[in-house]
Protein backbone atom coordinates (compact mmCIF):
# COMPACT_ATOMS: atom_id res chain seq x y z
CA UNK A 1 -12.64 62.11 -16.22
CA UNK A 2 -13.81 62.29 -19.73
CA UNK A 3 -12.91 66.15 -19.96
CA UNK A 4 -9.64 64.94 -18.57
CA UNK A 5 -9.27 61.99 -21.13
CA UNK A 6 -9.47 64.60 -23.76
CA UNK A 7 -7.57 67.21 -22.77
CA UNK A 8 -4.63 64.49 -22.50
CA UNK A 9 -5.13 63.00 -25.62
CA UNK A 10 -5.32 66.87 -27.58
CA UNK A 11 -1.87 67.70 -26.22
CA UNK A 12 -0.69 63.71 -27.23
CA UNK A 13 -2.03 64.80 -31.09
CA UNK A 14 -0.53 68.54 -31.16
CA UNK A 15 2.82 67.09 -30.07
CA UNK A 16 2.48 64.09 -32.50
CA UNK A 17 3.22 61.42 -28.74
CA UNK A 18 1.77 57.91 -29.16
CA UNK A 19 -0.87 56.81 -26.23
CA UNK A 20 -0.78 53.51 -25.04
CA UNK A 21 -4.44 52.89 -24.25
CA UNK A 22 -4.65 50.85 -21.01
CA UNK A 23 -6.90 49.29 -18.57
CA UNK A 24 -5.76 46.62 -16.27
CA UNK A 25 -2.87 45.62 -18.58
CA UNK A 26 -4.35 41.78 -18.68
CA UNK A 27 -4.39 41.70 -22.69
CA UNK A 28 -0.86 43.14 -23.10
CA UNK A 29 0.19 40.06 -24.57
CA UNK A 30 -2.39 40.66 -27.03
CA UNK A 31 -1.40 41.99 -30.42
CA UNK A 32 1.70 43.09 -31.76
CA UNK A 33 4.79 45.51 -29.95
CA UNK A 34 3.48 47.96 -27.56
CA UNK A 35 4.84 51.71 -28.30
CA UNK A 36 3.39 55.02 -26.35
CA UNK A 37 2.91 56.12 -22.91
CA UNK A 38 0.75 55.18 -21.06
CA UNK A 39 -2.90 56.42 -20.68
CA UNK A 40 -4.72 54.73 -17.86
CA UNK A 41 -8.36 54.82 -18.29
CA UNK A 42 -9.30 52.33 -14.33
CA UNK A 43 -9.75 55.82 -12.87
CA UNK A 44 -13.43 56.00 -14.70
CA UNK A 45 -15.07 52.84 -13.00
CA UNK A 46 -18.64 51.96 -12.47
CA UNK A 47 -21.92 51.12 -13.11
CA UNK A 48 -23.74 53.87 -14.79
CA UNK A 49 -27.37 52.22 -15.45
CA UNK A 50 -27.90 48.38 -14.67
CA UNK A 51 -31.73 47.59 -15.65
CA UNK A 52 -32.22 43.87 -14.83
CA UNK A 53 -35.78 43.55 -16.35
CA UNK A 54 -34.41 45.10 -19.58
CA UNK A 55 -31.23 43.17 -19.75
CA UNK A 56 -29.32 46.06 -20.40
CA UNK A 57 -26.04 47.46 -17.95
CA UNK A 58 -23.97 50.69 -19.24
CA UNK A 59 -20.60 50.66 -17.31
CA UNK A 60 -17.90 52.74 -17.59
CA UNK A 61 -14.44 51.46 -19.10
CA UNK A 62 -12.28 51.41 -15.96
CA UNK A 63 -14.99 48.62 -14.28
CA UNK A 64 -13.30 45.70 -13.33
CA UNK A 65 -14.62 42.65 -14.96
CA UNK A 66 -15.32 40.79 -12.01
CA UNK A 67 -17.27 43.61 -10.44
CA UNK A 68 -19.48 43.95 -12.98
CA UNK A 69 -19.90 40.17 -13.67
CA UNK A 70 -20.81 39.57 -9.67
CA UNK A 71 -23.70 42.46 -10.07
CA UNK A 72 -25.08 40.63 -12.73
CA UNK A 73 -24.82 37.38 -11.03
CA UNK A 74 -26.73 38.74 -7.87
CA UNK A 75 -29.49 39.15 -10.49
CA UNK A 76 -28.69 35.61 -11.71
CA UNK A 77 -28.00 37.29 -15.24
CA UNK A 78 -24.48 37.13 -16.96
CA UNK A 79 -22.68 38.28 -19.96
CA UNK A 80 -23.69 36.07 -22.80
CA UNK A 81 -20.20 35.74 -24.55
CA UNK A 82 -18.39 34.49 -21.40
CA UNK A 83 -15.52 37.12 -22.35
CA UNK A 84 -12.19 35.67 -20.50
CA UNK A 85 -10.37 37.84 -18.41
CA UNK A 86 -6.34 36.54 -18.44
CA UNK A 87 -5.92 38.18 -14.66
CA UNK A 88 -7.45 40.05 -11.51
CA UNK A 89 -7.59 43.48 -13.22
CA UNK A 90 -9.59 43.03 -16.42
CA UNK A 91 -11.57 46.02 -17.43
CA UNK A 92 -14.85 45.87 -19.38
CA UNK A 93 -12.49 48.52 -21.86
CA UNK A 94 -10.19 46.57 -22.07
CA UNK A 95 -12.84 43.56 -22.90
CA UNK A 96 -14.25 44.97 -25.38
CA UNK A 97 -11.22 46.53 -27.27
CA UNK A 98 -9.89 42.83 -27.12
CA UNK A 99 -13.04 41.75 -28.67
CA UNK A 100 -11.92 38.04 -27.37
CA UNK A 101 -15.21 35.71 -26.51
CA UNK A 102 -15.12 32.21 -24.31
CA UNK A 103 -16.25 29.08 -24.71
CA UNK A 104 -20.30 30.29 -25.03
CA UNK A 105 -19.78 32.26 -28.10
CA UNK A 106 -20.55 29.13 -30.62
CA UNK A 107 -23.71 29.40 -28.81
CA UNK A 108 -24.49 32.55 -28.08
CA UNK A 109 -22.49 34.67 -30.70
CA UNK A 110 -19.83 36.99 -29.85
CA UNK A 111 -18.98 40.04 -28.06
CA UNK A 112 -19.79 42.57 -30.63
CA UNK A 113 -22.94 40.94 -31.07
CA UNK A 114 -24.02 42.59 -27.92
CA UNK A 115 -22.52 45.98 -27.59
CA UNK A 116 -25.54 47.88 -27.76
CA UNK A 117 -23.81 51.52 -27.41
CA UNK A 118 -20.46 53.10 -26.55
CA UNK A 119 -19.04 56.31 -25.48
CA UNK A 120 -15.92 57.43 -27.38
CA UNK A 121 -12.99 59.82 -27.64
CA UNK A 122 -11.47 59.72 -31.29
CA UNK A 123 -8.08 61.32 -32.01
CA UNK A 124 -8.73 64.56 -31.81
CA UNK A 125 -10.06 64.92 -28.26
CA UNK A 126 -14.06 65.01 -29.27
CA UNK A 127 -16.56 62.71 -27.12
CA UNK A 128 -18.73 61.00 -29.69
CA UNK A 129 -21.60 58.72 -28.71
CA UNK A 130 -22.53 55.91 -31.25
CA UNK A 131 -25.62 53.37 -31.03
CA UNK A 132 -28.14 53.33 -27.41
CA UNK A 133 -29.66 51.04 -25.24
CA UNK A 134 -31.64 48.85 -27.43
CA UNK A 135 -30.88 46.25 -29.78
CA UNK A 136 -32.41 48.25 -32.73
CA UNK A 137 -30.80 51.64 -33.42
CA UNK A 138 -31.45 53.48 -36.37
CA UNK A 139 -28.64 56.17 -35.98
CA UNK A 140 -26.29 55.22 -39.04
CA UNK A 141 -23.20 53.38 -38.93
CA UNK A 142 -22.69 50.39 -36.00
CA UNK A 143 -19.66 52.86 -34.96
CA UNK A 144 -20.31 50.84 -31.54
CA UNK A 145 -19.60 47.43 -32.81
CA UNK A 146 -16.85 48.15 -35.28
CA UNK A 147 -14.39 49.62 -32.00
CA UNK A 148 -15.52 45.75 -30.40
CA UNK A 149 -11.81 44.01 -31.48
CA UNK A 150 -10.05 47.32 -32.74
CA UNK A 151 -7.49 47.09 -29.68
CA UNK A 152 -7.56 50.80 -29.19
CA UNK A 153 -6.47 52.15 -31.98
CA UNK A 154 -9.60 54.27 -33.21
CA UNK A 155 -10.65 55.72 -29.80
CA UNK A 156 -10.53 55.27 -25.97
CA UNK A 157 -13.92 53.55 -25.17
CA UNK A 158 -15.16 55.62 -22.53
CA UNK A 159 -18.27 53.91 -21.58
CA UNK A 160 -20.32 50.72 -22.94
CA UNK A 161 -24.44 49.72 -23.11
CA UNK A 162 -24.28 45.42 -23.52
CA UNK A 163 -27.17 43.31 -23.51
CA UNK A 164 -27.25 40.38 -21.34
CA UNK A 165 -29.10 37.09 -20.65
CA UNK A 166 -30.67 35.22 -17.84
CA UNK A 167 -28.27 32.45 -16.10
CA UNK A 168 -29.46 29.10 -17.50
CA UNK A 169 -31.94 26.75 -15.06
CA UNK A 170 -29.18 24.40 -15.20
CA UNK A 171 -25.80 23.41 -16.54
CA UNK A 172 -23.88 20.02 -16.98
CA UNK A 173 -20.67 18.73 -18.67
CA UNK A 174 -19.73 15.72 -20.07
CA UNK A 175 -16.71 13.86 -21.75
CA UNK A 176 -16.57 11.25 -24.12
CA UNK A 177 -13.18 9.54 -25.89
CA UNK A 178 -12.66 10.64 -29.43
CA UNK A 179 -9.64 10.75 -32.15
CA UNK A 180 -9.94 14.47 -33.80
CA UNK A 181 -11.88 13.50 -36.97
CA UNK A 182 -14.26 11.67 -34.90
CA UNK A 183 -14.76 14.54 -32.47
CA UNK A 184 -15.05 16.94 -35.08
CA UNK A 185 -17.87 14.98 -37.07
CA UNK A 186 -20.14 14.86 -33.64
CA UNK A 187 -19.87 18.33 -32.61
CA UNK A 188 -21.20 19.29 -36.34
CA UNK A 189 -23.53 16.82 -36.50
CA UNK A 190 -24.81 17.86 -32.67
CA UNK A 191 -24.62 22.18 -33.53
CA UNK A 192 -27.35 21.27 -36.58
CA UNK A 193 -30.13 19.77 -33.69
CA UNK A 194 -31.54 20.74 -31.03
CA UNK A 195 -29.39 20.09 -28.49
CA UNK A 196 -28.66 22.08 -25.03
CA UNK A 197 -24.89 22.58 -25.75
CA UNK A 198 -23.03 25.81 -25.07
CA UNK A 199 -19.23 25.10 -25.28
CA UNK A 200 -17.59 22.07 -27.15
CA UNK A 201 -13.75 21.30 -26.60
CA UNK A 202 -11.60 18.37 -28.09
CA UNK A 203 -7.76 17.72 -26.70
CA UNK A 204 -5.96 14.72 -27.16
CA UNK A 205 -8.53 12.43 -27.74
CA UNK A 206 -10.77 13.70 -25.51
CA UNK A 207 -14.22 15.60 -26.42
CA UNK A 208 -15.88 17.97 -23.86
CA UNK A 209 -18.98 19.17 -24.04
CA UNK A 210 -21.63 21.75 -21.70
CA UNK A 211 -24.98 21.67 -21.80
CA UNK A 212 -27.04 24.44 -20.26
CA UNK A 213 -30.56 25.34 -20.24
CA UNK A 214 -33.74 23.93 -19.13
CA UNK A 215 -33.62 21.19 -16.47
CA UNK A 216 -35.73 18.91 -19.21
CA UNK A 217 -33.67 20.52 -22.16
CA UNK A 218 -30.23 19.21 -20.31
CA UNK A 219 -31.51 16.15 -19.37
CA UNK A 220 -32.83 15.13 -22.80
CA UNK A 221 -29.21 16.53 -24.52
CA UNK A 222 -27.53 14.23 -21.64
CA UNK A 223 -29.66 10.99 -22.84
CA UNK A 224 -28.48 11.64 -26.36
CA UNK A 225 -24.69 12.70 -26.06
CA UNK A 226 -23.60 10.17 -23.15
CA UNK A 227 -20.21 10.57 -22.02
CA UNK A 228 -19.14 10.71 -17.94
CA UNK A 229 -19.27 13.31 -16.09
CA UNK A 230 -17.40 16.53 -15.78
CA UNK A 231 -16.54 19.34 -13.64
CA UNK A 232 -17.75 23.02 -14.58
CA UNK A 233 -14.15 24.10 -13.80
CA UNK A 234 -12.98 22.85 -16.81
CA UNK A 235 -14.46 25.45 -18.94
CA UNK A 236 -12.94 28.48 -16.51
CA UNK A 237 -9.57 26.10 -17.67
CA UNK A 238 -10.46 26.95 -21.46
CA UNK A 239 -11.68 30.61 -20.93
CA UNK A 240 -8.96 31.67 -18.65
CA UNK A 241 -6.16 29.42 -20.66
CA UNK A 242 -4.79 27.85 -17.50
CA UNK A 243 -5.91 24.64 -18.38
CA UNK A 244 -2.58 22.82 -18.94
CA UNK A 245 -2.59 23.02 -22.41
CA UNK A 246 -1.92 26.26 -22.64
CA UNK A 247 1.40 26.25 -20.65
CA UNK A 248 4.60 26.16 -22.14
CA UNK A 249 6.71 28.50 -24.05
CA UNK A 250 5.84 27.67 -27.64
CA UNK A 251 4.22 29.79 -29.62
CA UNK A 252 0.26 29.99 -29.32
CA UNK A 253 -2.00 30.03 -32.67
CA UNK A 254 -5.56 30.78 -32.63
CA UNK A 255 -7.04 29.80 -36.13
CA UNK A 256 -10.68 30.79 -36.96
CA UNK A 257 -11.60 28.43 -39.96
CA UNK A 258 -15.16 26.67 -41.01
CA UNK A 259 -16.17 23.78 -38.12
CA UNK A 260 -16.41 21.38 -40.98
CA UNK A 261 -12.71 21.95 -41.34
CA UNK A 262 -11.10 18.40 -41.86
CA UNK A 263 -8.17 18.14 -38.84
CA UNK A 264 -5.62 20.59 -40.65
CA UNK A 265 -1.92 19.20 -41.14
CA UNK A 266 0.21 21.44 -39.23
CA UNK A 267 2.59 20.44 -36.52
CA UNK A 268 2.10 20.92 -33.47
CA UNK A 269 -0.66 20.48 -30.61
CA UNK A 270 -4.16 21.33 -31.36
CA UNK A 271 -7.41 22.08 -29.17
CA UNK A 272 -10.31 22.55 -30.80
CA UNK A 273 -13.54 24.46 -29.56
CA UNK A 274 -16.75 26.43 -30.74
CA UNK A 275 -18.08 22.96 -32.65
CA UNK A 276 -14.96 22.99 -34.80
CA UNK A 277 -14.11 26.65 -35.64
CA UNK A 278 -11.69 27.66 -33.45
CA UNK A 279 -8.66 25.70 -33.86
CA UNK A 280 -5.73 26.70 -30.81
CA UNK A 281 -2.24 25.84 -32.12
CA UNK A 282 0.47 25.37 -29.76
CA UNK A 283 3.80 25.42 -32.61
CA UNK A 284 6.63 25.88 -33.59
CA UNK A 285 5.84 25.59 -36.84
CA UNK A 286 6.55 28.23 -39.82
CA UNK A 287 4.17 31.12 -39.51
CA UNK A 288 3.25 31.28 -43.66
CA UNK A 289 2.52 27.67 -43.31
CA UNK A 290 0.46 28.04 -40.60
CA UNK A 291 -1.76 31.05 -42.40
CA UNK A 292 -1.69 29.33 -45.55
CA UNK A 293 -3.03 26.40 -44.39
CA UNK A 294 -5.92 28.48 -42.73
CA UNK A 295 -6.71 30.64 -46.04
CA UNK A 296 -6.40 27.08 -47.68
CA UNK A 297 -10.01 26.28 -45.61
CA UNK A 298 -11.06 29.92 -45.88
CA UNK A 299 -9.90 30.76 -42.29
CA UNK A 300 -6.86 32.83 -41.03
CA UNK A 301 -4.54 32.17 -38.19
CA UNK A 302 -3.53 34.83 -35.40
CA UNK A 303 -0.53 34.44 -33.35
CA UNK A 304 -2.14 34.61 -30.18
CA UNK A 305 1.08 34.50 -27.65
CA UNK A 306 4.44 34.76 -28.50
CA UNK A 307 7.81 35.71 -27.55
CA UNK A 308 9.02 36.27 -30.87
CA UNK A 309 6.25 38.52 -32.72
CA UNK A 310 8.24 39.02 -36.20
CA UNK A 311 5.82 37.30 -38.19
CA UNK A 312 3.15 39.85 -37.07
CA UNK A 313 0.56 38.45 -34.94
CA UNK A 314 -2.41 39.10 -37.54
CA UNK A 315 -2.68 37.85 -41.05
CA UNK A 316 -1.73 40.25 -43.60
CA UNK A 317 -4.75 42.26 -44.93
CA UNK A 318 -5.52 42.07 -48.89
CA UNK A 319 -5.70 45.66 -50.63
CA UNK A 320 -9.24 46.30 -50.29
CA UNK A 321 -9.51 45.60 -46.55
CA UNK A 322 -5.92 47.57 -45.93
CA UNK A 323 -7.66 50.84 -47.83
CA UNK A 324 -10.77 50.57 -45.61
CA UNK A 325 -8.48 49.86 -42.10
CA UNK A 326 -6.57 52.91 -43.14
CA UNK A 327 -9.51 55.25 -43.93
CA UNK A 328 -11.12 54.22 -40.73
CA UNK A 329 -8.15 55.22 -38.63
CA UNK A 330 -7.71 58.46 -40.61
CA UNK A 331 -11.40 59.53 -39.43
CA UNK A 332 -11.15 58.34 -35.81
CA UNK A 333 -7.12 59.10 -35.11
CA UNK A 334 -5.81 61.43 -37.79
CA UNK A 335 -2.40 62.31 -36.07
CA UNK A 336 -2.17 57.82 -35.14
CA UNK A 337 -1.44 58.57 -32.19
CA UNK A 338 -3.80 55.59 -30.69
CA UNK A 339 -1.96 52.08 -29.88
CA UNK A 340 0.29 52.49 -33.21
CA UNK A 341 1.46 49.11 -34.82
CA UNK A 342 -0.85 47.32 -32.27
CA UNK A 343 -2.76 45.74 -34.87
CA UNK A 344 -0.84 46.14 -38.08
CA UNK A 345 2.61 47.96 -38.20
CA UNK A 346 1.72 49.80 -40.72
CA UNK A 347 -1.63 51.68 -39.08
């Protein structure tokens, strides 16, 4: 299908057409307006090369998510990032163009992190290959981790190389009662030991914590943190966003700021996760007081999910980063005909 992909996107660039990049459609929401027709990439599915002692799998980008996570988990290996899949149809495309990471990725770092390789078509109808199968490559530019998060809009990602990890030995959660200031101080104080914990959540006075690892790495962490316990569903709640927090038809802010972040004075309802830096926003709130509150603690705020998408659903960018956004998008998509306005509306 790659010969196919091109040929479709060469006649989309001589006629000057947008191309709406699209997998399973799950992270529509995602971003701002969508604008071009559609170019569905599911057709070019599977597993290319899955090497369980290696800890490597190269998949193509029509692979639903849940396929590819149940091989793994016959092998009792996983995806380290815990990416969240918002539906049945999630693509491992459509994953990594999102660039979005779960609850693990305090922990174990974040999707990019582990994109070893990728297949790509830029603009012009050319299959490129960037990075391998190994964590070290020595071939230039990380082209491979810079399309992790770009939403489409330098290439259709035609096939990805990730590294994984083994399951843990075991896994436990607890919950303790905390205000927010309280709850933030512990999960700092807790991410500088050595401690068995892989996802941290606060909401509404409540702190939740997982601990995964060795059987006397979990049991030590339990000893220390305390708390009663809770069920492993929860964290498919916070991944998946159907924990009841995330209902409701305000508008949903996701701010990345510093975990030592006092609680920041916005209205609104906040969960916290990753020890502190992720801050969720459900608000009604003014969008520049939102963002400058965020750049006040060095962060910035993205409007995650939202009817109304006027105030552009990521922060502005400052010169610099605009020029090098702009020159990166001339070299992969001269004629912009990828996912236009999906990130900025101006690229």
């Amino acid at each position: 299908m790659i010969e196919s992909f091109a040929e479709s996107i060469r006649d989309a660039a001589a006629g000057g057409r947008a191309l709406r990049l699209r997998g399973g459609g799950t992270k529509d929401f995602y971003g701002n307006a969508l604008r071009g027709d559609v170019l569905d990439t599911r057709g070019h599915a599977g597993i290319v090369t899955y090497e369980p002692t290696e800890l490597v799998v190269t998949a193509r980008c029509g692979t639903l998510l849940s396929d590819l996570e149940k091989t793994l988990d016959e092998n009792h290996q996983c995806l380290p990032f815990e990416p969240p899949h918002f539906g049945t149809g999630a693509t491992l495309g459509g994953c990594v163009a999102a660039g979005l990471s779960g609850p693990r990725r305090a922990s174990a770092g974040a999707l990019r992190d582990f994109v070893l390789g990728v297949k790509l078509i830029d603009g012009r109808g050319q299959p490129l290959s960037f990075g391998g199968q190994v964590m070290k490559n020595v071939a230039g530019y990380d082209v491979s981790r810079l399309v992790a998060g770009s939403l489409g809009t330098l290439g259709l990602i035609a096939e990805v190389s990730l590294k994984l990890v083994p399951k843990p030995q075991a896994e436990t959660s607890l919950r303790l009662e905390a205000p927010q200031a309280r709850a933030l101080e512990l999960m700092n104080r807790w991410a500088g030991q050595p401690l068995a914990i892989t996802a941290t959540a606060w909401h509404d006075g409540e702190l939740s914590v997982r601990l995964s690892g060795s059987d006397a790495g979990v049991r030590a962490a339990v000893a220390k943190i305390g708390g009663a316990a809770l069920d492993a569903s929860f964290w498919n709640g916070i991944r998946e966003q159907s924990a009841p927090f995330f209902s409701g038809t305000e508008p949903l802010w996701r701010l990345s700021v510093p975990s030592t972040s006092p609680p920041l004075e916005l209205q609104g309802e906040p969960l916290i996760e990753w020890h502190g830096a992720l801050r969720w926003l459900k608000s009604t709130d003014d969008a520049k007081k939102i963002r400058d509150m965020a750049r006040r603690v060095k962060g910035h705020a993205t409007l995650f999910r939202a009817a109304d998408k006027t105030p552009g659903c990521f922060s502005p960018l400052e010169p610099v980063l605009e020029r090098v956004h702009r020159q990166l998008k001339s070299a992969f998509d001269p004629a912009g005909i990828f996912n236009p306005g999906r990130m900025y509306p101006e690229l």
